[in-house]
Protein backbone atom coordinates (compact mmCIF):
# COMPACT_ATOMS: atom_id res chain seq x y z
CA UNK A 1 -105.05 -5.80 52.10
CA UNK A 2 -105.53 -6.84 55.73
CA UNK A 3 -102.88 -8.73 57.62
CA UNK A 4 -104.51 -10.85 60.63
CA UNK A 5 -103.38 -12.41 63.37
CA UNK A 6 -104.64 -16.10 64.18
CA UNK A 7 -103.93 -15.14 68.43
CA UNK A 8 -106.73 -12.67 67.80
CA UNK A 9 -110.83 -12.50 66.87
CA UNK A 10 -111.01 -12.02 63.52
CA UNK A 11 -113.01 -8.57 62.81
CA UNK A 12 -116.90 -9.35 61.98
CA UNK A 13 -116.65 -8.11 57.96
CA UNK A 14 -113.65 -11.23 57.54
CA UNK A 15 -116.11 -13.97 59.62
CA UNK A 16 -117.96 -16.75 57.20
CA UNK A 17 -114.44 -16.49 55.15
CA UNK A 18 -113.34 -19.19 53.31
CA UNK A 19 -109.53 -20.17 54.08
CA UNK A 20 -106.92 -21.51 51.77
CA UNK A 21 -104.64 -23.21 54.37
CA UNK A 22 -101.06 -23.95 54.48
CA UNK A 23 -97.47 -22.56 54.63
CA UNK A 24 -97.28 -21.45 51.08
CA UNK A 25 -93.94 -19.71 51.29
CA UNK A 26 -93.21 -20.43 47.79
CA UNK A 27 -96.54 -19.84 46.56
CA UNK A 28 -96.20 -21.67 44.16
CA UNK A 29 -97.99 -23.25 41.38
CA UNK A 30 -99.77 -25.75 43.66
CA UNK A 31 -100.08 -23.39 46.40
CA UNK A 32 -102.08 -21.62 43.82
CA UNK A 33 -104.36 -24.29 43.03
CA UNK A 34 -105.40 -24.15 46.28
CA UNK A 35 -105.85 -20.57 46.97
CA UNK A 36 -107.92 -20.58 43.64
CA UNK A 37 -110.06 -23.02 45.00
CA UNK A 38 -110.87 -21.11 48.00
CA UNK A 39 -111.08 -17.98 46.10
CA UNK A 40 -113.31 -18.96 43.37
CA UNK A 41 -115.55 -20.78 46.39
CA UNK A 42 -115.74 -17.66 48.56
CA UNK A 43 -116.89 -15.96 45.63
CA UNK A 44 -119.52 -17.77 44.62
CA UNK A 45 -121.07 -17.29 47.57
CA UNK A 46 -120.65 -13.75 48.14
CA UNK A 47 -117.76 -14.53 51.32
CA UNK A 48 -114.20 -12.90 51.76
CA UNK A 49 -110.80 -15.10 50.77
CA UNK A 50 -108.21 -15.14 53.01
CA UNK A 51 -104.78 -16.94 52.35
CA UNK A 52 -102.93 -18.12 55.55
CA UNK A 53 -99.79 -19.13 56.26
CA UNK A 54 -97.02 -19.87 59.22
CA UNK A 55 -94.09 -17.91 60.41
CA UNK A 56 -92.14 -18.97 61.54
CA UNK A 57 -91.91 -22.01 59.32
CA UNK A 58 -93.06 -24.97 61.72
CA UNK A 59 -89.35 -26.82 61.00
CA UNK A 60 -87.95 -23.39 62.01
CA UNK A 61 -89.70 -24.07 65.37
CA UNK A 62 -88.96 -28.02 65.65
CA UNK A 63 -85.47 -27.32 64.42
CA UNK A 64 -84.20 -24.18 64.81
CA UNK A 65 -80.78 -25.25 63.49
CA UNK A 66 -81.31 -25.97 60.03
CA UNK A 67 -79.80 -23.54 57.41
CA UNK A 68 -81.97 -20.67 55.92
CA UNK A 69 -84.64 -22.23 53.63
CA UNK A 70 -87.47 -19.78 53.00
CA UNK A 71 -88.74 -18.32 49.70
CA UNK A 72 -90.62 -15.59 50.35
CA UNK A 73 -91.03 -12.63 53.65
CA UNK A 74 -94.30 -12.15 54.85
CA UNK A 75 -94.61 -8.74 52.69
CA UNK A 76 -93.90 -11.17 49.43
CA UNK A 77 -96.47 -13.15 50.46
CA UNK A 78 -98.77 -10.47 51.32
CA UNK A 79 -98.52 -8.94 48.12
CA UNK A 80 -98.17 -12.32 46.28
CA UNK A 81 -101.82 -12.97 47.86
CA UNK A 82 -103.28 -9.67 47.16
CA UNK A 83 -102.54 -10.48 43.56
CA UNK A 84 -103.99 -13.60 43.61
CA UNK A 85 -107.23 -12.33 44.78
CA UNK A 86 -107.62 -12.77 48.37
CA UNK A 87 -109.42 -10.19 50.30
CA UNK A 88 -106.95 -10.59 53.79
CA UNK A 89 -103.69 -12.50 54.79
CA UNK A 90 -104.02 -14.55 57.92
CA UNK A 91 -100.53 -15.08 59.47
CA UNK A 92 -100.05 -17.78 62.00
CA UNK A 93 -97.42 -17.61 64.33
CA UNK A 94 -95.92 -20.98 65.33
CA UNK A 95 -95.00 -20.83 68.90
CA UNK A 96 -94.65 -23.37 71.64
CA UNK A 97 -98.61 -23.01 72.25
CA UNK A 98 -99.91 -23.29 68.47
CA UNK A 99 -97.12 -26.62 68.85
CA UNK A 100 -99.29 -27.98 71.26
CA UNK A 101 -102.40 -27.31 70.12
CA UNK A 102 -104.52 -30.72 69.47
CA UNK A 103 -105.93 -31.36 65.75
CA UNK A 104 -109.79 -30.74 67.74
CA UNK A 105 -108.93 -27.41 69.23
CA UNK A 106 -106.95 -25.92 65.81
CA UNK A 107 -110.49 -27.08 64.53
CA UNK A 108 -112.98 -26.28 67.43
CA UNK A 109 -111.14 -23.47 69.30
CA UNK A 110 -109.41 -21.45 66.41
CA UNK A 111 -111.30 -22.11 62.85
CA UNK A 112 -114.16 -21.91 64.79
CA UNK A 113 -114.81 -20.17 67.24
CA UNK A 114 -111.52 -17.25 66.89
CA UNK A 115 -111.84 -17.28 63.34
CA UNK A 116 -115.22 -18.29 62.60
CA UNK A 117 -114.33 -19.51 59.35
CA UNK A 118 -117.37 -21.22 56.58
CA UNK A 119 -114.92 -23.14 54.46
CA UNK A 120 -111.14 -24.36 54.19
CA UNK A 121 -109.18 -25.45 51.60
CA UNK A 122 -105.75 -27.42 51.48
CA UNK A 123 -103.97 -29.57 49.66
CA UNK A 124 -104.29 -33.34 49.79
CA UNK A 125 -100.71 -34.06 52.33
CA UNK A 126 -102.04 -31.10 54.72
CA UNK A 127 -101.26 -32.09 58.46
CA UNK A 128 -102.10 -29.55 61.26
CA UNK A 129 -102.40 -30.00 65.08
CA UNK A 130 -99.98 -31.71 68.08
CA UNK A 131 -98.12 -34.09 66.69
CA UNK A 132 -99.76 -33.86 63.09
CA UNK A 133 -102.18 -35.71 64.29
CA UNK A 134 -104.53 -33.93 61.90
CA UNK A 135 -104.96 -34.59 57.85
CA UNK A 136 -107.68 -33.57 55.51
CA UNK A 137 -109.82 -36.75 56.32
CA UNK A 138 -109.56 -35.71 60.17
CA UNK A 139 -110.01 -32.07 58.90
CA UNK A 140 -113.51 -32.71 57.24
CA UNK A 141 -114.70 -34.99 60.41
CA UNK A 142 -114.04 -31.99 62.85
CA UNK A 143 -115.02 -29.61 60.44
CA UNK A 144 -118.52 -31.14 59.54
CA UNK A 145 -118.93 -30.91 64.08
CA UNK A 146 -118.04 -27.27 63.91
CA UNK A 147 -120.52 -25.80 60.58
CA UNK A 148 -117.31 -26.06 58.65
CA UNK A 149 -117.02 -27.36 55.29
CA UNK A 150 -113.80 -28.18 54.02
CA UNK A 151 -112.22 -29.70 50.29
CA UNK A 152 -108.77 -30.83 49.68
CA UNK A 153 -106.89 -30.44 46.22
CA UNK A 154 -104.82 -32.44 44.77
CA UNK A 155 -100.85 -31.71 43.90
CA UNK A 156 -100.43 -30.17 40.75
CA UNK A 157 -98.19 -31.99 38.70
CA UNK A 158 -94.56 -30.42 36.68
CA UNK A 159 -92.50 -33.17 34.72
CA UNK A 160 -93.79 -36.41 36.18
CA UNK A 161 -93.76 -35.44 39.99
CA UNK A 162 -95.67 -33.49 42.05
CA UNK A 163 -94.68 -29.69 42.61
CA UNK A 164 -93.22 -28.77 45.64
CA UNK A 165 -91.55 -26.32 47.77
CA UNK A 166 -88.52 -28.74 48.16
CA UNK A 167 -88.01 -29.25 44.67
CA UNK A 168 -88.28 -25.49 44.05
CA UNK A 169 -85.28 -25.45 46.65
CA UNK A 170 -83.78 -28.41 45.24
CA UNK A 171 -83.84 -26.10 41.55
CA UNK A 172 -81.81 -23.41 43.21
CA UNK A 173 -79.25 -24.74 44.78
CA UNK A 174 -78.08 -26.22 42.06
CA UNK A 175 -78.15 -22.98 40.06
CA UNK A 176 -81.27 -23.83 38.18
CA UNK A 177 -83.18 -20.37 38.79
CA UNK A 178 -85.48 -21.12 35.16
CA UNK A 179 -86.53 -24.12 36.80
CA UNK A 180 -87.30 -22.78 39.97
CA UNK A 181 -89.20 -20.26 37.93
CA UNK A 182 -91.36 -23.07 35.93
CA UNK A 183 -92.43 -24.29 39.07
CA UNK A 184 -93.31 -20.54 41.30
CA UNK A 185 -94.91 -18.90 37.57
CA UNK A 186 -91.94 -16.30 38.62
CA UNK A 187 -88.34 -15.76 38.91
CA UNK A 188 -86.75 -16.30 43.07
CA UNK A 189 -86.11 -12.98 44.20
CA UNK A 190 -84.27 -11.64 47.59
CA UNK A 191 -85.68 -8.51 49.20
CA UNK A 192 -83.61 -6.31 51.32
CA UNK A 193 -82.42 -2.86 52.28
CA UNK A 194 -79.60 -1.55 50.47
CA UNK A 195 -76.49 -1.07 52.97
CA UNK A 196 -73.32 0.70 53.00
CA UNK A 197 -70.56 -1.78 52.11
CA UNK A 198 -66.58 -1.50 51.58
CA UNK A 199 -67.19 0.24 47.98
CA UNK A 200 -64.78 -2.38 46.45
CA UNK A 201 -66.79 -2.42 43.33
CA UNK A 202 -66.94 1.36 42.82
CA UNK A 203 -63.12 1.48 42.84
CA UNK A 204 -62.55 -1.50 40.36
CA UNK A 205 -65.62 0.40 37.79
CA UNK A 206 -68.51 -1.92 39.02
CA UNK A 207 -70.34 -0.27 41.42
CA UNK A 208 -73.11 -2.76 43.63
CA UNK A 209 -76.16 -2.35 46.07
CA UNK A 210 -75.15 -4.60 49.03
CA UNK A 211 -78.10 -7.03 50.58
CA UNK A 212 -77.71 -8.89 53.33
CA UNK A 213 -79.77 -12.72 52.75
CA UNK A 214 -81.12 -12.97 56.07
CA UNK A 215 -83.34 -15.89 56.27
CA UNK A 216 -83.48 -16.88 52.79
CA UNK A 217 -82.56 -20.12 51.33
CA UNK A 218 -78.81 -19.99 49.59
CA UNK A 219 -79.25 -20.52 46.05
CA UNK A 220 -76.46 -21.93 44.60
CA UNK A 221 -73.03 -19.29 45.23
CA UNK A 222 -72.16 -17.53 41.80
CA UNK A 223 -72.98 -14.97 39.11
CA UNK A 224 -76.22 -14.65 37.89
CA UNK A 225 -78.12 -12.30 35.49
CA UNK A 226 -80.91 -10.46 37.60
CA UNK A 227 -83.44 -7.56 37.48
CA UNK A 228 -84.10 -5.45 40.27
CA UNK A 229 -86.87 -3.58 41.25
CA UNK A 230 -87.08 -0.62 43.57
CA UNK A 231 -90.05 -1.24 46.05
CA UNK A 232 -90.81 2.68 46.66
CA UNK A 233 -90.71 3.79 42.84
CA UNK A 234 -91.23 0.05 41.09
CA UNK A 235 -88.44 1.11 38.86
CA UNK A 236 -86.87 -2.06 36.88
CA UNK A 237 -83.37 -2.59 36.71
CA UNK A 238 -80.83 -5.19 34.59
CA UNK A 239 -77.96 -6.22 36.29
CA UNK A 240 -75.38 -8.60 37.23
CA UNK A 241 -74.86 -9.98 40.57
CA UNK A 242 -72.58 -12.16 42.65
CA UNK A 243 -74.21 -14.13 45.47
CA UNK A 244 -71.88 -15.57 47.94
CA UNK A 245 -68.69 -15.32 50.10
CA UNK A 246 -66.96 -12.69 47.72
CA UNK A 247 -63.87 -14.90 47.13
CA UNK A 248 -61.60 -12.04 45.83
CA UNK A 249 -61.92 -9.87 49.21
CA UNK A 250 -61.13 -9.56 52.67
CA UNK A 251 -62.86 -11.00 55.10
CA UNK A 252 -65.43 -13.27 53.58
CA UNK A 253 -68.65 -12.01 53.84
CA UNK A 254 -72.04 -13.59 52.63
CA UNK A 255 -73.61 -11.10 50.42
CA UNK A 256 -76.01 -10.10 47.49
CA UNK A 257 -74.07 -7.70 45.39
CA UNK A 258 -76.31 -6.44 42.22
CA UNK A 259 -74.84 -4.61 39.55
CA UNK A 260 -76.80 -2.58 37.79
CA UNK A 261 -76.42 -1.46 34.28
CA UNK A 262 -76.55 2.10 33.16
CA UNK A 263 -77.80 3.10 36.74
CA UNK A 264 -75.98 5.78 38.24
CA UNK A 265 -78.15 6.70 41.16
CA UNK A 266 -78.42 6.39 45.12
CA UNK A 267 -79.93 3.02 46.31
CA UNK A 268 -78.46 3.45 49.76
CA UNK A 269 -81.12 2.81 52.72
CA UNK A 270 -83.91 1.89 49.77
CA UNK A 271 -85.54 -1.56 49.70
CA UNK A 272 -85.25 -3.36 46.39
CA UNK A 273 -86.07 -6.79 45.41
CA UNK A 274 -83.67 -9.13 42.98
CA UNK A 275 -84.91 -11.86 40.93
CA UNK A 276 -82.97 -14.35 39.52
CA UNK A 277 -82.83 -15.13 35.76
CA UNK A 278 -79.97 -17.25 34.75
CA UNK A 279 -77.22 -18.83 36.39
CA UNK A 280 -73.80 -17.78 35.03
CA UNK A 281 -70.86 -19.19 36.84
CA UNK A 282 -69.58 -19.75 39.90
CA UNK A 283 -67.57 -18.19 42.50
CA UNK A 284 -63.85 -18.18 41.66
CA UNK A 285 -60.90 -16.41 43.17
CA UNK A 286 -59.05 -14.61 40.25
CA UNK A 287 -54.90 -14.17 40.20
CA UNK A 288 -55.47 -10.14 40.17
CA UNK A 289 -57.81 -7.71 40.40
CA UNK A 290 -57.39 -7.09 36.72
CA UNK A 291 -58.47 -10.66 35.69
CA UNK A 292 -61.28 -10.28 37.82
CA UNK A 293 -61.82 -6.50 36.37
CA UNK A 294 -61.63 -8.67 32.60
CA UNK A 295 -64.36 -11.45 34.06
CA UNK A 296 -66.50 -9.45 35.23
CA UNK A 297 -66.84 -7.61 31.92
CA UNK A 298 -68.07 -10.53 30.20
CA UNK A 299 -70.14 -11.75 32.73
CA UNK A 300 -72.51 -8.30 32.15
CA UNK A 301 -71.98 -8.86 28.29
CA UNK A 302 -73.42 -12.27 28.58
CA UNK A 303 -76.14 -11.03 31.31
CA UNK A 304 -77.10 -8.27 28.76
CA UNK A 305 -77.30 -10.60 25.71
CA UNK A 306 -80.12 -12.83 28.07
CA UNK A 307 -82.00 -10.68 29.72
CA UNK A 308 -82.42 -9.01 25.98
């Protein structure tokens, strides 16, 4: 699948594309309603589907101090849109010159001209240029100047409310991971290299591939029941995993620590990818290593008996 850049010209196979446009870090189920629509568009008139999004995430740019809050990498959204069936990822990079880029230019100058794009697709709320000056209604004015068509769909509705990436959010940090789930058609999962860590776990009998969280949003701290899948073999793993400050140990140190049952091999220096199931329990600091030893036990009993 092809990974472009919106800085350059798009090669001449990808022009007359139609774009499903929008940040779609969750991709989620109303991210996908849109990225159907473009898909099923393109293909009915014989043009490629491409899927783009923004990284950074424009509040990353604005406000560069908020906590962690993304839901997917790149290469989970790349493969999330492969799947989907687009025919090339278009990644924009927000920087202080897309910022200030006005609503006609993103239109005339980039979608264009750059891109040379046939047809977008958004959702209905879908702001773009300086200022967010632009929305859909503004969209299909500049577009209909340029030989751009454009259509807008509306939000896909879950329990009453729209579906969103903030709700999806929302779900996890309160340790809802099912519900998170409902609303992305998929479990959240944290991708990462496997790193050398203290071996604490190996000495008490519960051995763990460390992952650092990087950039992703915090789901609620605790003990969850989790597969994990390893990226260069797609092998599929059942585990048990504490996300958090590690209470019990010296110094605090914000991990993802997957257990995995009945593995016994080397995951050092290998990328794998955890998805959370169900939401156990939270962090607690036990009175000895053997309560903690005796917790731990059941929590795998109990993450066995769901992921059953």
């Amino acid at each position: 699948m092809r990974w472009l850049d919106h800085r350059e010209r798009i090669p001449e196979p990808l022009r007359g594309a139609i774009i499903a446009l929008g940040n779609f870090d969750g991709f989620h189920k109303g991210h996908q309603a849109v990225a159907h629509e473009a898909i099923e568009w393109a293909r009915a008139e014989g043009r490629p589907a491409i899927i783009a999004t923004f990284d950074p995430h424009p509040v990353r740019f604005f406000k560069p101090e908020v906590p962690p809050f993304r839901l997917t990498t790149l290469e989970q959204r790349q493969e999330l849109y492969l799947a989907a069936g687009a025919t090339a990822m278009l990644v924009f990079h927000f920087d202080a010159e897309l910022a200030n880029t006005t609503a006609e230019d993103f239109v005339r100058v980039l979608l264009a001209d750059r891109l040379g794009v046939a047809g977008v697709v958004t959702g209905e709320d879908f702001t773009f240029g300086k200022g967010r000056a632009g929305d859909r209604t503004r969209l299909a004015e500049l577009g209909r100047e340029a030989g751009i068509a454009a259509r807008a769909v509306q939000p896909v509705m879950e329990g009453g409310a729209p579906i969103s990436s903030s709700r999806i959010r929302e779900a996890l940090r309160e340790g809802d991971p099912q519900g998170a789930a409902t609303l992305l058609t998929r479990p959240f999962a944290i991708r990462g290299v496997v790193e050398h860590g203290d071996k604490r776990g190996r000495d008490i009998g519960y051995p763990t591939a460390n992952l650092a969280i990087e950039n992703y949003l915090r789901p609620r701290f605790g003990i969850y029941a989790v597969t994990g899948r390893v990226l260069a073999t797609g092998q599929v793993l059942q585990g048990a995993a504490n996300i958090g400050m590690r209470p019990q140990f010296e110094p605090p140190k914000e991990l993802l620590e997957p257990h995995f049952f009945d593995f016994s091999g080397d995951l050092y220096g290998q990328e794998i990818e955890v998805a959370f199931h169900h939401f156990l329990r939270p962090e607690a600091k036990f009175d000895s290593l053997k309560a903690l030893v005796a917790q731990m036990e059941r929590d795998c009993d109990r993450a066995r008996e769901l992921l059953r």
